[in-house]
Protein backbone atom coordinates (compact mmCIF):
# COMPACT_ATOMS: atom_id res chain seq x y z
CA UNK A 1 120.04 98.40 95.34
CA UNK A 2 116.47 98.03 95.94
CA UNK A 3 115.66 94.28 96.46
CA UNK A 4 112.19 94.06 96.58
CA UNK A 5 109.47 94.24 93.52
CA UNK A 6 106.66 93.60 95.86
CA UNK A 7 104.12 96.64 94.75
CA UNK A 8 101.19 94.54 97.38
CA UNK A 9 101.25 96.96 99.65
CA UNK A 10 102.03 94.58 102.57
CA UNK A 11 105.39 95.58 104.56
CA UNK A 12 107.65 92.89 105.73
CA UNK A 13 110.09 92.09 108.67
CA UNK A 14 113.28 93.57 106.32
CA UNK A 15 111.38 96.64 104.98
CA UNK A 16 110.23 97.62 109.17
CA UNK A 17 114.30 96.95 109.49
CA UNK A 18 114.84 99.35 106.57
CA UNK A 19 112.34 101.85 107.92
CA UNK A 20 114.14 101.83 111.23
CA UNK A 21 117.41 102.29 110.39
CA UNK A 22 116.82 105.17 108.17
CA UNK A 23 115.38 106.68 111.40
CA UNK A 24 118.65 105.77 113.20
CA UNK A 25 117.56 102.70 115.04
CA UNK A 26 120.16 100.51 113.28
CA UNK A 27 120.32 97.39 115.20
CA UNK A 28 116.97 96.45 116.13
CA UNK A 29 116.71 92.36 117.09
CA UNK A 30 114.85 90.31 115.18
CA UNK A 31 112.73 89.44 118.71
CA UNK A 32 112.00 93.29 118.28
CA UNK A 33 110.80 93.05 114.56
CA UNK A 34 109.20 89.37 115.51
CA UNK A 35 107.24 91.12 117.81
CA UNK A 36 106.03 94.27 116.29
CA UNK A 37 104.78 92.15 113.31
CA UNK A 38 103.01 89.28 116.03
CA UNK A 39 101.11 93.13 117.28
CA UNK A 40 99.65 93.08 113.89
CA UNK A 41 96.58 91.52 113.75
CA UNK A 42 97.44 90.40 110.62
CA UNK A 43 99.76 91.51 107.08
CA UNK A 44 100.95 94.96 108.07
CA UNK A 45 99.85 97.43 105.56
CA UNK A 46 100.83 100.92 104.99
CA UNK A 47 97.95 101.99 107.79
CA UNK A 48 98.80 99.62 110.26
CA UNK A 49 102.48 100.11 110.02
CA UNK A 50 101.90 104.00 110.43
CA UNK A 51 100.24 103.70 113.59
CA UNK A 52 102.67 100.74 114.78
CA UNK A 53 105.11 103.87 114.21
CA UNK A 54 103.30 106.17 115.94
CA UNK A 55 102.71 104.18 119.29
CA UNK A 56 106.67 103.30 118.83
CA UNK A 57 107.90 106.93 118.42
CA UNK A 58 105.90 108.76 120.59
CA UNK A 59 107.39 112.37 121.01
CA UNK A 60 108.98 111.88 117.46
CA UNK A 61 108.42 114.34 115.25
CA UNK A 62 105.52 113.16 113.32
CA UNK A 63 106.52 114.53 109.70
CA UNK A 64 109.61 112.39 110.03
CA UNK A 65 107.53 109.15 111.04
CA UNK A 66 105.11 109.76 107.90
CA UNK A 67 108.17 110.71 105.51
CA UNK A 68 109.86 107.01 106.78
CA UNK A 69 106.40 104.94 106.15
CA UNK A 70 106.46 107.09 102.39
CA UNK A 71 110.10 106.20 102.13
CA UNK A 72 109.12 102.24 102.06
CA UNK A 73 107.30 103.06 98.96
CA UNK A 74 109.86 104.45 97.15
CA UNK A 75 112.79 101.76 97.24
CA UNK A 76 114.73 104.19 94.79
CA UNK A 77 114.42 107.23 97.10
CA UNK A 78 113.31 109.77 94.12
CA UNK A 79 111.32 111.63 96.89
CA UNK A 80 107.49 110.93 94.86
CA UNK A 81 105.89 107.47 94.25
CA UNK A 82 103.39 106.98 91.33
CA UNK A 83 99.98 108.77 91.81
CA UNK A 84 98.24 105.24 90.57
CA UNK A 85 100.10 103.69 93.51
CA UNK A 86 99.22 105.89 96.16
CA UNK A 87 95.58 105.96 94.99
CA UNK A 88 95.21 102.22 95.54
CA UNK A 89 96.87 102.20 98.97
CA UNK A 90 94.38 104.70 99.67
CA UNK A 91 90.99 103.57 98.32
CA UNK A 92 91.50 99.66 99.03
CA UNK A 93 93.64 99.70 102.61
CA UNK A 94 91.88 100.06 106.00
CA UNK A 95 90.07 103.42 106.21
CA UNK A 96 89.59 103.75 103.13
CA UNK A 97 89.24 107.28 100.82
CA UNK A 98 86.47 107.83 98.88
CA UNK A 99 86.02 109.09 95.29
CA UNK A 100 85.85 112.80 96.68
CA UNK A 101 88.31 112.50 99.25
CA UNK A 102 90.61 111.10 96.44
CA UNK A 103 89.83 114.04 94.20
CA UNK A 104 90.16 116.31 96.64
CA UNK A 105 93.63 115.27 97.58
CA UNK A 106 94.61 115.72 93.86
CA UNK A 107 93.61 118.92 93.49
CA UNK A 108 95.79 119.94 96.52
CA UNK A 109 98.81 117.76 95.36
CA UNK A 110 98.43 117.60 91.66
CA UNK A 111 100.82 114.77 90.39
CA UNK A 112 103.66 115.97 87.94
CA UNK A 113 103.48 115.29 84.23
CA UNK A 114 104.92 111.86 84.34
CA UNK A 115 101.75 110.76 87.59
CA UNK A 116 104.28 111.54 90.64
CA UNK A 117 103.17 112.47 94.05
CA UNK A 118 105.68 114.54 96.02
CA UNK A 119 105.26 113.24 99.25
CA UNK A 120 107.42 115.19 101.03
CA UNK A 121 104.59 118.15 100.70
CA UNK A 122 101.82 115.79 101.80
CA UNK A 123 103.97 114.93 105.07
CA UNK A 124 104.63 118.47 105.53
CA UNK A 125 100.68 119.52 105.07
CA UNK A 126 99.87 116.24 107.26
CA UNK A 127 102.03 117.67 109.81
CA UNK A 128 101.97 121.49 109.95
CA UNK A 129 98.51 121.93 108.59
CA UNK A 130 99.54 124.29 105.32
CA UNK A 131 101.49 124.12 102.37
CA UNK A 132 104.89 125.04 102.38
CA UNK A 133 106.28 128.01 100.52
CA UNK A 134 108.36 127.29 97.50
């Protein structure tokens, strides 16, 4: 059950623990989680915390690393988080998109009916460079 209603944008100690565990790292200290937070220059948001990943998980494969940091967003694990969500993250967190770089990341992964992003396709895209085939 998902305990956390936080929609801030700011990841804490337990959702890092979550995050690590999915990716089979299930009994990290809390020194270790202390630590990477204390790296942070300050709250860890959704940028920071992906490139805390990256220099963590070097010679991971990268669409798994980006598919954990999306899997943070979506407590309930319905594979898409809500295009207004995403959107924010994106225009008000570290390098942030513009209007066009926002539109143009629409128009290559139009949200469903109901305004959900299938991130799974963005991870893949991020990672192999093209679509994948349906």
């Amino acid at each position: 059950a998902p305990r956390r209603e936080r929609q801030d944008g700011i990841i804490s100690k337990d959702d890092l623990r979550d995050v690590l565990a999915s990716m089979g790292q299930l009994n990290v200290k809390n020194e270790e989680l202390e630590a990477m937070i204390k790296e942070a220059s300050g709250p860890i948001n959704f940028t920071v915390f992906l490139t805390m990943f990256g220099e963590k998980l070097k010679g991971a494969d990268p669409e798994d690393v980006i598919l954990s940091a999306f899997k943070v967003l979506d407590p309930e694990g319905t594979g898409s988080i809500k295009k207004e969500f995403l959107e924010e993250l994106l225009t008000t967190q570290c390098d942030r998109f513009t209007k066009d770089e926002i539109k143009n990341m629409w128009a290559a992964f139009p949200p469903d009916v109901a305004g959900n992003v299938d991130y799974k396709n963005i991870c893949y895209v991020i990672t192999h460079g093209e679509e994948k085939e349906e």
